[in-house]
C-alpha atoms as a PDB file:
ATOM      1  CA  UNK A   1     253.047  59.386 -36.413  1.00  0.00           C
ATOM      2  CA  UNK A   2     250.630  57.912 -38.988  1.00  0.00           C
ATOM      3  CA  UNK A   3     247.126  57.340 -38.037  1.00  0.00           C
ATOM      4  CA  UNK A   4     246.199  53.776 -36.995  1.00  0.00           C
ATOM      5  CA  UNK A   5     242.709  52.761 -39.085  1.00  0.00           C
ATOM      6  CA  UNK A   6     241.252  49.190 -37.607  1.00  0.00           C
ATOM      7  CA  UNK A   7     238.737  47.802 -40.917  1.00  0.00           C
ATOM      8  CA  UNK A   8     236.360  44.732 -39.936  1.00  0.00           C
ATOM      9  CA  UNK A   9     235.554  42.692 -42.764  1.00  0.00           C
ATOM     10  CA  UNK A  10     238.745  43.931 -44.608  1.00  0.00           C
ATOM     11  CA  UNK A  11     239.566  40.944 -46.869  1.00  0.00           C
ATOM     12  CA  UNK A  12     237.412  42.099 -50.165  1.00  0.00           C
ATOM     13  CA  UNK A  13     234.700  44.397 -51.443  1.00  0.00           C
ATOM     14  CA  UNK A  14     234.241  47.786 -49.685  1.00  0.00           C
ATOM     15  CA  UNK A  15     236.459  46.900 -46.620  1.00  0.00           C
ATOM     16  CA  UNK A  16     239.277  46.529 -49.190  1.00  0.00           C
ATOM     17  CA  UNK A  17     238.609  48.988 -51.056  1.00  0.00           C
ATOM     18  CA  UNK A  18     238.324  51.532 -47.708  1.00  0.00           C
ATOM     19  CA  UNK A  19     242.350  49.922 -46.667  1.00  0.00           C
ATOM     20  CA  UNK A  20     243.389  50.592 -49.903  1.00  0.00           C
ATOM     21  CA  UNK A  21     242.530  53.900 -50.022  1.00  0.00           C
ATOM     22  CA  UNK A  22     243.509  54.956 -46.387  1.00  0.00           C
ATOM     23  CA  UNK A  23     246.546  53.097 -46.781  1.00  0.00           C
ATOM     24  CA  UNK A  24     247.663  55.138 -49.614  1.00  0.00           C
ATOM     25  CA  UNK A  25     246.765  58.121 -47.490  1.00  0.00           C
ATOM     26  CA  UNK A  26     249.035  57.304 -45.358  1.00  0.00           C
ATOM     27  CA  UNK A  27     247.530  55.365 -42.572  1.00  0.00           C
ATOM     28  CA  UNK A  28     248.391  52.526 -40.705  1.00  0.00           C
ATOM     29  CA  UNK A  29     245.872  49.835 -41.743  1.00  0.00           C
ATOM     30  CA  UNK A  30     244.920  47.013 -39.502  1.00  0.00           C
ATOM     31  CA  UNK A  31     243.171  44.546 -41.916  1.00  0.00           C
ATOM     32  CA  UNK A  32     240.485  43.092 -40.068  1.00  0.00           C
ATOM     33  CA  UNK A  33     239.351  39.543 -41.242  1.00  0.00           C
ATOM     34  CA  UNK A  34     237.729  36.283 -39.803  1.00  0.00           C
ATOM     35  CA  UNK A  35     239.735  33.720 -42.330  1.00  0.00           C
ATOM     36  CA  UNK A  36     243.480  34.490 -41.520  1.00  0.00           C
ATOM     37  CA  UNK A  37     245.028  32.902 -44.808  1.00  0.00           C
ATOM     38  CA  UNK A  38     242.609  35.422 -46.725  1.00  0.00           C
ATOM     39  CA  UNK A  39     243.553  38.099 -44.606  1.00  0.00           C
ATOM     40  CA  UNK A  40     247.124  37.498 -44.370  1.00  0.00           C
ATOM     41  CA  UNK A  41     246.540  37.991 -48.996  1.00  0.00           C
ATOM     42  CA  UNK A  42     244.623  40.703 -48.547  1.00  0.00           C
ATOM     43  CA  UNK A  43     247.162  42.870 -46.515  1.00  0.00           C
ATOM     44  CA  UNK A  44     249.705  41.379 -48.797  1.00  0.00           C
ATOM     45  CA  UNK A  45     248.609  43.419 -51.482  1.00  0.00           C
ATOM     46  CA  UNK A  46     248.423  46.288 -49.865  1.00  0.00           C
ATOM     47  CA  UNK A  47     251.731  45.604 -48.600  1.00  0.00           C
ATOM     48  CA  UNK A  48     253.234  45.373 -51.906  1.00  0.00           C
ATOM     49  CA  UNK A  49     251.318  48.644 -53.343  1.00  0.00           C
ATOM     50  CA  UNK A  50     253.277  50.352 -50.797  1.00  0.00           C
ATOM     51  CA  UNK A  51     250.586  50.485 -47.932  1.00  0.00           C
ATOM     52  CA  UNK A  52     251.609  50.043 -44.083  1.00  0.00           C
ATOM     53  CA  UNK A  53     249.342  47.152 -44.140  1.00  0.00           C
ATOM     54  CA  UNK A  54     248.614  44.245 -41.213  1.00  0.00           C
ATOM     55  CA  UNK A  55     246.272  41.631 -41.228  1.00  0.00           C
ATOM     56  CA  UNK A  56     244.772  40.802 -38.071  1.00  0.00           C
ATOM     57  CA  UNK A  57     242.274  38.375 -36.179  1.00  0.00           C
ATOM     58  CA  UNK A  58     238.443  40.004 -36.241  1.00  0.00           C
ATOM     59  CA  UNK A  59     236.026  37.449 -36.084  1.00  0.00           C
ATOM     60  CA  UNK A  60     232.309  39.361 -35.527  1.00  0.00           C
ATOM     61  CA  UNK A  61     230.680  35.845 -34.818  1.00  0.00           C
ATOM     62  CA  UNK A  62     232.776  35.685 -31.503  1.00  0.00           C
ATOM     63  CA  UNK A  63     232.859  39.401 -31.218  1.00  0.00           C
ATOM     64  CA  UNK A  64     233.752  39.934 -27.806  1.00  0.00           C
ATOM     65  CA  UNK A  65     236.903  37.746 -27.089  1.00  0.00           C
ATOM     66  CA  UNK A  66     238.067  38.551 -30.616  1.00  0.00           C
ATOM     67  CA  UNK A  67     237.979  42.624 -29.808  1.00  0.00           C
ATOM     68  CA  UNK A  68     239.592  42.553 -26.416  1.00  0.00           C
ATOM     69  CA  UNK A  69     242.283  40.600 -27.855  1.00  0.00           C
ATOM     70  CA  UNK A  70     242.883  42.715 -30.628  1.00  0.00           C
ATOM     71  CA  UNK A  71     242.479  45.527 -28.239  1.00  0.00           C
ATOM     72  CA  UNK A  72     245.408  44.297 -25.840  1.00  0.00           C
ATOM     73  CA  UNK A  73     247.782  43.936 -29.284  1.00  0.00           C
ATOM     74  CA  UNK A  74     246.975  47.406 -30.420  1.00  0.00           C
ATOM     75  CA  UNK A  75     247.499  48.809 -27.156  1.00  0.00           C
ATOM     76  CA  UNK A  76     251.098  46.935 -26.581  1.00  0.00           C
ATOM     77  CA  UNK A  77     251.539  48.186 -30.101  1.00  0.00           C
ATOM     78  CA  UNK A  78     250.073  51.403 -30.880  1.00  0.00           C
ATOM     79  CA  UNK A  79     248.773  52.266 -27.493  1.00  0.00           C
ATOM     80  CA  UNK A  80     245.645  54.010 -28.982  1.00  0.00           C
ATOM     81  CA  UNK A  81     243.233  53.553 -32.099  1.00  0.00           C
ATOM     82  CA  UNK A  82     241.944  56.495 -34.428  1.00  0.00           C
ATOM     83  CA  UNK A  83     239.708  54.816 -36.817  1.00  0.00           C
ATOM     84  CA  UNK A  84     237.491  52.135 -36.508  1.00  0.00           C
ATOM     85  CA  UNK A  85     235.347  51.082 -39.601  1.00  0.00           C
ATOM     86  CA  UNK A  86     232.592  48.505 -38.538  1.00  0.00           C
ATOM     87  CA  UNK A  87     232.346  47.343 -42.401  1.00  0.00           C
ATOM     88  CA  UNK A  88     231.794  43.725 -41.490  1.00  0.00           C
ATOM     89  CA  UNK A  89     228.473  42.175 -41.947  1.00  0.00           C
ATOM     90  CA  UNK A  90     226.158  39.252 -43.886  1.00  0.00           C
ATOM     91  CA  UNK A  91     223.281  39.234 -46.054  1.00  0.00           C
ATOM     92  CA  UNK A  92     221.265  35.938 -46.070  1.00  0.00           C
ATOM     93  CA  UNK A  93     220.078  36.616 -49.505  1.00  0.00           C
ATOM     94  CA  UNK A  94     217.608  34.085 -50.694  1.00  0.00           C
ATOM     95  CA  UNK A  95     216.465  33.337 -47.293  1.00  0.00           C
ATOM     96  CA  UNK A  96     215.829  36.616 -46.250  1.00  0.00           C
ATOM     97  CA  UNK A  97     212.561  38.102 -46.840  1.00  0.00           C
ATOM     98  CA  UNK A  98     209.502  39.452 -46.116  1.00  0.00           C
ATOM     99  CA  UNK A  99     208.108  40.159 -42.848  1.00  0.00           C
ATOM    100  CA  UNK A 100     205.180  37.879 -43.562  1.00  0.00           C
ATOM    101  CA  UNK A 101     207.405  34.988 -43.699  1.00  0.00           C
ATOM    102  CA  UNK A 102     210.881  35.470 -42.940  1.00  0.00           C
ATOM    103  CA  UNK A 103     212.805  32.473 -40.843  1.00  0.00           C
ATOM    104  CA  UNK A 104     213.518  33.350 -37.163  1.00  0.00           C
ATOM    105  CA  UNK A 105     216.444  31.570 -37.442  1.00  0.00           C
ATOM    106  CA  UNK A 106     217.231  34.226 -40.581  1.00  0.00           C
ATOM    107  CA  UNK A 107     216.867  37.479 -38.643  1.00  0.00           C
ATOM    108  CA  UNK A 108     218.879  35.878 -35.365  1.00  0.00           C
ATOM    109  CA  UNK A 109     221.827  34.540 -37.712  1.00  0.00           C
ATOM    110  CA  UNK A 110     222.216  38.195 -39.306  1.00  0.00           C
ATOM    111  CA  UNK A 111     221.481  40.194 -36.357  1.00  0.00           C
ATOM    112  CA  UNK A 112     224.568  38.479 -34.414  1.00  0.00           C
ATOM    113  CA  UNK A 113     226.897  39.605 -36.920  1.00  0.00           C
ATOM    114  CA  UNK A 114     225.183  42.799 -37.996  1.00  0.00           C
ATOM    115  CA  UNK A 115     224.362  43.861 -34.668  1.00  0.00           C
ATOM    116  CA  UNK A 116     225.032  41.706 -31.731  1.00  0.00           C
ATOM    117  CA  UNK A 117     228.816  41.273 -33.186  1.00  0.00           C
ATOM    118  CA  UNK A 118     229.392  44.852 -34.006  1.00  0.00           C
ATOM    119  CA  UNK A 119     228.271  46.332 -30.233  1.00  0.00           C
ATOM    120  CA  UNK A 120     230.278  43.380 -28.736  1.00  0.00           C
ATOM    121  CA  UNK A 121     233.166  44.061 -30.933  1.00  0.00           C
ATOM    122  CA  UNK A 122     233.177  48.037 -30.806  1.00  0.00           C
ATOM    123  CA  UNK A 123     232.977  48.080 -27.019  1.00  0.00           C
ATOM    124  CA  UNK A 124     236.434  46.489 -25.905  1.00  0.00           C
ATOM    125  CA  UNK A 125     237.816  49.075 -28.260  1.00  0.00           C
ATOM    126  CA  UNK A 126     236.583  52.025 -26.762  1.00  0.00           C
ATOM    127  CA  UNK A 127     239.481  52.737 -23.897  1.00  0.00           C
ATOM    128  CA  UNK A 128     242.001  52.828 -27.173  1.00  0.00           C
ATOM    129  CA  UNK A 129     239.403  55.485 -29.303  1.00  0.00           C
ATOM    130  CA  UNK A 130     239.077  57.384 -26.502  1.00  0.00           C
ATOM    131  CA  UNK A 131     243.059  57.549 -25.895  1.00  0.00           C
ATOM    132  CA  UNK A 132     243.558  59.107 -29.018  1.00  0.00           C
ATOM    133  CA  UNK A 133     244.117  62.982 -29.831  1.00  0.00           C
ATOM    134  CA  UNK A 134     240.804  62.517 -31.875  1.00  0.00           C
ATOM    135  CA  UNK A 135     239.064  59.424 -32.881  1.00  0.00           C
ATOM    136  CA  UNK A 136     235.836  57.888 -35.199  1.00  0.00           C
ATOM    137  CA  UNK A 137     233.819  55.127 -35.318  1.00  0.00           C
ATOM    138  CA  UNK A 138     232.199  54.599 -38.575  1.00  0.00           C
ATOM    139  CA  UNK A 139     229.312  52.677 -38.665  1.00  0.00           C
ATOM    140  CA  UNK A 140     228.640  50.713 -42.359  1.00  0.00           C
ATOM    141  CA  UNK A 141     225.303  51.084 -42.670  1.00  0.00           C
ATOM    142  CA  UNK A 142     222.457  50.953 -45.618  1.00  0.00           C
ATOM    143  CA  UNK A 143     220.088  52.943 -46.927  1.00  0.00           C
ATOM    144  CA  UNK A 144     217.939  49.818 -46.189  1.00  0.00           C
ATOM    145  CA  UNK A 145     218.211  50.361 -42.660  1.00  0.00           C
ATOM    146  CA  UNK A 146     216.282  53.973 -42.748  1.00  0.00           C
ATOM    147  CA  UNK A 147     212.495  53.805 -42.081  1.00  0.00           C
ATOM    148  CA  UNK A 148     211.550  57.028 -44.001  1.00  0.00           C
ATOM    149  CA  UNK A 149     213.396  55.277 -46.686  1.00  0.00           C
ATOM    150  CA  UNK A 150     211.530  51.971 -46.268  1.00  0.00           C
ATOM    151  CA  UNK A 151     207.959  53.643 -45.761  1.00  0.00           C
ATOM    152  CA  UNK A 152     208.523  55.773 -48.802  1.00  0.00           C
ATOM    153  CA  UNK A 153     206.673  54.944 -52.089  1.00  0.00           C
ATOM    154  CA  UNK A 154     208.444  56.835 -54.424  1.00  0.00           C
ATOM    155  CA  UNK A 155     211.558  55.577 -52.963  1.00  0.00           C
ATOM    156  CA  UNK A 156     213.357  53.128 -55.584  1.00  0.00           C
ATOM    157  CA  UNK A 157     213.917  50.703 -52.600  1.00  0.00           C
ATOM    158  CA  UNK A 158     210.600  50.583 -51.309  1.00  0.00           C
ATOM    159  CA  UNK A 159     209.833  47.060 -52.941  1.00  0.00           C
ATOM    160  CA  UNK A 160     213.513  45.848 -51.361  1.00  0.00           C
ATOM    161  CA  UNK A 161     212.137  44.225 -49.018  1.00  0.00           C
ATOM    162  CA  UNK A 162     214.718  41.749 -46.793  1.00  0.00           C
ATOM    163  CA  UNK A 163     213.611  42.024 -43.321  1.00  0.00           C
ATOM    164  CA  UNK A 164     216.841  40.746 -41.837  1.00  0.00           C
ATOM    165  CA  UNK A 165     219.055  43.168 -43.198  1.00  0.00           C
ATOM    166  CA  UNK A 166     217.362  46.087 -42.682  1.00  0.00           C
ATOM    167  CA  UNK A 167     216.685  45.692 -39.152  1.00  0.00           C
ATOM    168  CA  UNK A 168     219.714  44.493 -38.155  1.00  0.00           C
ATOM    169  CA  UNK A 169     221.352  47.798 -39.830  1.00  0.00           C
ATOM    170  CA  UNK A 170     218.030  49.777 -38.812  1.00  0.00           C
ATOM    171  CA  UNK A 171     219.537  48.170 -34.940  1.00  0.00           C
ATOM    172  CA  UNK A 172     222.984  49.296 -35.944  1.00  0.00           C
ATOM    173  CA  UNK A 173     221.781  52.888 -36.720  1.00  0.00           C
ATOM    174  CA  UNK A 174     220.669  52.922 -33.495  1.00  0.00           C
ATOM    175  CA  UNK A 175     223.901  51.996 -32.091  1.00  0.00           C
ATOM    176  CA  UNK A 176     225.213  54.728 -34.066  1.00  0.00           C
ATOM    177  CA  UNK A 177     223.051  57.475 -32.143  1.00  0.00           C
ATOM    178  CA  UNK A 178     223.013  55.741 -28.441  1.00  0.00           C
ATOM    179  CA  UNK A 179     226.462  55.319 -28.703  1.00  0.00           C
ATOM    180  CA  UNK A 180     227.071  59.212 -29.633  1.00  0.00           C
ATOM    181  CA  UNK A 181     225.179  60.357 -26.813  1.00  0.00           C
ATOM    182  CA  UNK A 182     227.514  58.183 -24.438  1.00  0.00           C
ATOM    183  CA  UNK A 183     230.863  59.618 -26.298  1.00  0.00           C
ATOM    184  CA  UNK A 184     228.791  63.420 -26.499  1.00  0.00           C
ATOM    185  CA  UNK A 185     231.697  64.793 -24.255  1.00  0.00           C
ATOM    186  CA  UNK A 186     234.696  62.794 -25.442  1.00  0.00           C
ATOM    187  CA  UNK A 187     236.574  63.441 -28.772  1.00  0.00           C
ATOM    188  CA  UNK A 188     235.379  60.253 -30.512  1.00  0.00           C
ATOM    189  CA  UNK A 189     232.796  60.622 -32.942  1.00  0.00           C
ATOM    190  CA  UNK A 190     230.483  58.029 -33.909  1.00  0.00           C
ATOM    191  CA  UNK A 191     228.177  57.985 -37.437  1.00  0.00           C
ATOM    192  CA  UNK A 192     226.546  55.565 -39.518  1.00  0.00           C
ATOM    193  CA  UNK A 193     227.547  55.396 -43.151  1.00  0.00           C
ATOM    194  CA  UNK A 194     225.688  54.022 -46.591  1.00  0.00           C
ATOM    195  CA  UNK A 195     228.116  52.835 -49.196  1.00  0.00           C
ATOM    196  CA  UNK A 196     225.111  52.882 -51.997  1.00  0.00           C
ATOM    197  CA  UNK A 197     224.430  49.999 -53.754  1.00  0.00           C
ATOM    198  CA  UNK A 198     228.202  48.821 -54.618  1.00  0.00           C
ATOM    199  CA  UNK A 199     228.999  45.137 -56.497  1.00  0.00           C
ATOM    200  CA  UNK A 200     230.233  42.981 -54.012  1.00  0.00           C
ATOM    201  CA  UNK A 201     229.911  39.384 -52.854  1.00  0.00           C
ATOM    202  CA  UNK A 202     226.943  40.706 -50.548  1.00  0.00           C
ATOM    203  CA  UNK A 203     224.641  40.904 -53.448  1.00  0.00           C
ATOM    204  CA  UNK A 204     226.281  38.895 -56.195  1.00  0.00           C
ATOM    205  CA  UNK A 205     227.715  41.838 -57.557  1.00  0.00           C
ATOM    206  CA  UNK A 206     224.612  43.097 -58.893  1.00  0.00           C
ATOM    207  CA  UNK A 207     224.789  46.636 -57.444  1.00  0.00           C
ATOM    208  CA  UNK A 208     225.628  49.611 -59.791  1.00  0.00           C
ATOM    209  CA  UNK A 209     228.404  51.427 -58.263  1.00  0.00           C
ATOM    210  CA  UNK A 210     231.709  50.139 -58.151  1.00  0.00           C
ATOM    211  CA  UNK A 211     233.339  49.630 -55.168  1.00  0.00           C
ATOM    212  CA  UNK A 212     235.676  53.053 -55.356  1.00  0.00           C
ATOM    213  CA  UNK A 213     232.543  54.265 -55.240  1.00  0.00           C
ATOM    214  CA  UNK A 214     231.152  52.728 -52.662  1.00  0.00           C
ATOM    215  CA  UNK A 215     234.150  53.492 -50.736  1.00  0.00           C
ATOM    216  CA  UNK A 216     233.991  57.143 -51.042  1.00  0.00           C
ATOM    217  CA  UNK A 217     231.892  58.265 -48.144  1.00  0.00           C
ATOM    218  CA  UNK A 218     233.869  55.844 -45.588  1.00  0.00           C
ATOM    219  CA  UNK A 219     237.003  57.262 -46.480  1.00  0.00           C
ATOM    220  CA  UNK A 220     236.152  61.034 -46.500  1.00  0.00           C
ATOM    221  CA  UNK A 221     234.514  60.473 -43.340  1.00  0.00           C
ATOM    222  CA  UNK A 222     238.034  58.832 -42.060  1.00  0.00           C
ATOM    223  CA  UNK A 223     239.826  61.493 -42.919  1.00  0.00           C
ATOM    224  CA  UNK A 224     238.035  64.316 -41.445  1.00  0.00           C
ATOM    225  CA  UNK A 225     237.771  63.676 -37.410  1.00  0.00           C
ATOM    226  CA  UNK A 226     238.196  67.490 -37.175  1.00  0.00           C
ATOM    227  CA  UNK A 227     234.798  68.428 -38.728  1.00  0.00           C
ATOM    228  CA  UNK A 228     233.276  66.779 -35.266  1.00  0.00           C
ATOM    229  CA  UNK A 229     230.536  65.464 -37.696  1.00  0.00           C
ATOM    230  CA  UNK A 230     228.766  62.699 -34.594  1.00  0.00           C
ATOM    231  CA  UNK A 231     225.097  61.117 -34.816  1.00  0.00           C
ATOM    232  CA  UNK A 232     224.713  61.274 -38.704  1.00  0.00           C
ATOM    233  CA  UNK A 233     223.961  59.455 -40.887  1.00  0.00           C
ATOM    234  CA  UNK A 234     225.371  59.789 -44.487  1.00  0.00           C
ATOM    235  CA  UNK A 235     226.381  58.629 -47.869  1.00  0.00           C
ATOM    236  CA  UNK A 236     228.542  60.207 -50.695  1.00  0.00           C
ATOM    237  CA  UNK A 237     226.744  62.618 -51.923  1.00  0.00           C
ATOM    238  CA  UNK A 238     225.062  63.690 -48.473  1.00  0.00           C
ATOM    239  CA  UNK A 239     222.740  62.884 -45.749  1.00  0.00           C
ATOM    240  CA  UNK A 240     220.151  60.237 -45.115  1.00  0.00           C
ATOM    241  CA  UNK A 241     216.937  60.421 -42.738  1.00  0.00           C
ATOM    242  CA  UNK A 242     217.128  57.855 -40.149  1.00  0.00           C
END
């Protein structure tokens, strides 16, 4: 039986990029997006590449009722869920900034879909993780979200400063390692994952790596529940300090 793979945020960039990859490995893809006529094109594609591809309903700004009834379809369906990729998320760009001046209304708008809507969503999920033979949760994170990282000078992101952003995936990191601890005995793993700086709508495309690239930690990590790899935190080309 193939492996079912649930993506939030699935429609383009690095979600997309993650289903098309797992779906050529083989898996099961569940195409998460809010817009359903975007979704429904997305999964298309992959449909017609030869992926077992499905869009459905994931919308992170009502997090909670959208999960649990995704969870009651995948459980009629499926009856348990192996991979869930928390890749959805926003980036405020212009208006996020500094924490001398950044909007409140900035870091509450990204922190409910960053944060707020990722715990909400991830939770009504858990009974069909934890019903699998072995299961992940993979947490898209960014290198933004580290504090060594952030309170490093010689780091080449020290000046990025966007305060939203990288608290609300500082916030999900945290998720990442509380959430670990409550699965410790279980045979879900949870870790927190940084695509590098990949060209996507997020940031006008003005990041280096493509988006195979930035896809390449997500979908190693998807594909290798039996290294029991929980708590970390990682990228490509290998770990980052919270």
């Amino acid at each position: 039986m193939a492996k079912t793979v649930l993506i939030t945020g699935a429609n383009k960039g690095i979600g997309f990029e993650v289903a098309r990859q797992l779906g050529r490995a083989g898996f099961t893809v569940l195409l998460g997006a809010r817009d359903a006529s975007r979704g429904e094109e997305a999964a298309g594609k992959l449909r017609a590449e030869g992926a077992d591809a499905r869009y459905v309903a994931a919308d992170l700004s009502a997090a909670s009722a959208s999960a649990s009834a995704l969870a009651k379809q995948i459980a009629e369906e499926f009856g348990q869920l192996d991979v869930l990729v928390n890749n959805a998320a926003i980036f405020l760009g212009a208006e996020d900034g500094h924490a001398s001046d950044v909007g409140i209304d900035v870091l509450r708008r990204t922190f409910e879909v960053n944060f707020f809507g990722t715990v909400a969503f991830t939770q009504p999920l858990l009974p069909l993780l934890r019903a699998a033979e072995k299961a992940q949760i993979i947490n898209v994170s960014s290198g933004l979200g580290s504090l060594a990282i952030n309170g490093d000078a010689n780091s080449p992101y020290f000046h990025a400063k966007a305060l939203a952003y990288s608290a609300s995936k500082a916030a999900l990191n945290m998720f990442t390692v509380n959430l670990a601890y409550d699965l410790r005995e279980s045979k879900v793993t949870v870790n927190s994952v940084c695509p590098g700086y990949t060209a996507t709508d997020l940031n006008n495309h003005s990041g280096h790596q493509t988006v195979e690239e930035g896809a390449t930690a997500i979908v190693r990590l998807a594909q290798a529940a039996e290294e029991g790899l929980t708590g970390g935190f990682i990228h490509k080309d290998g770990t980052y300090p919270w």
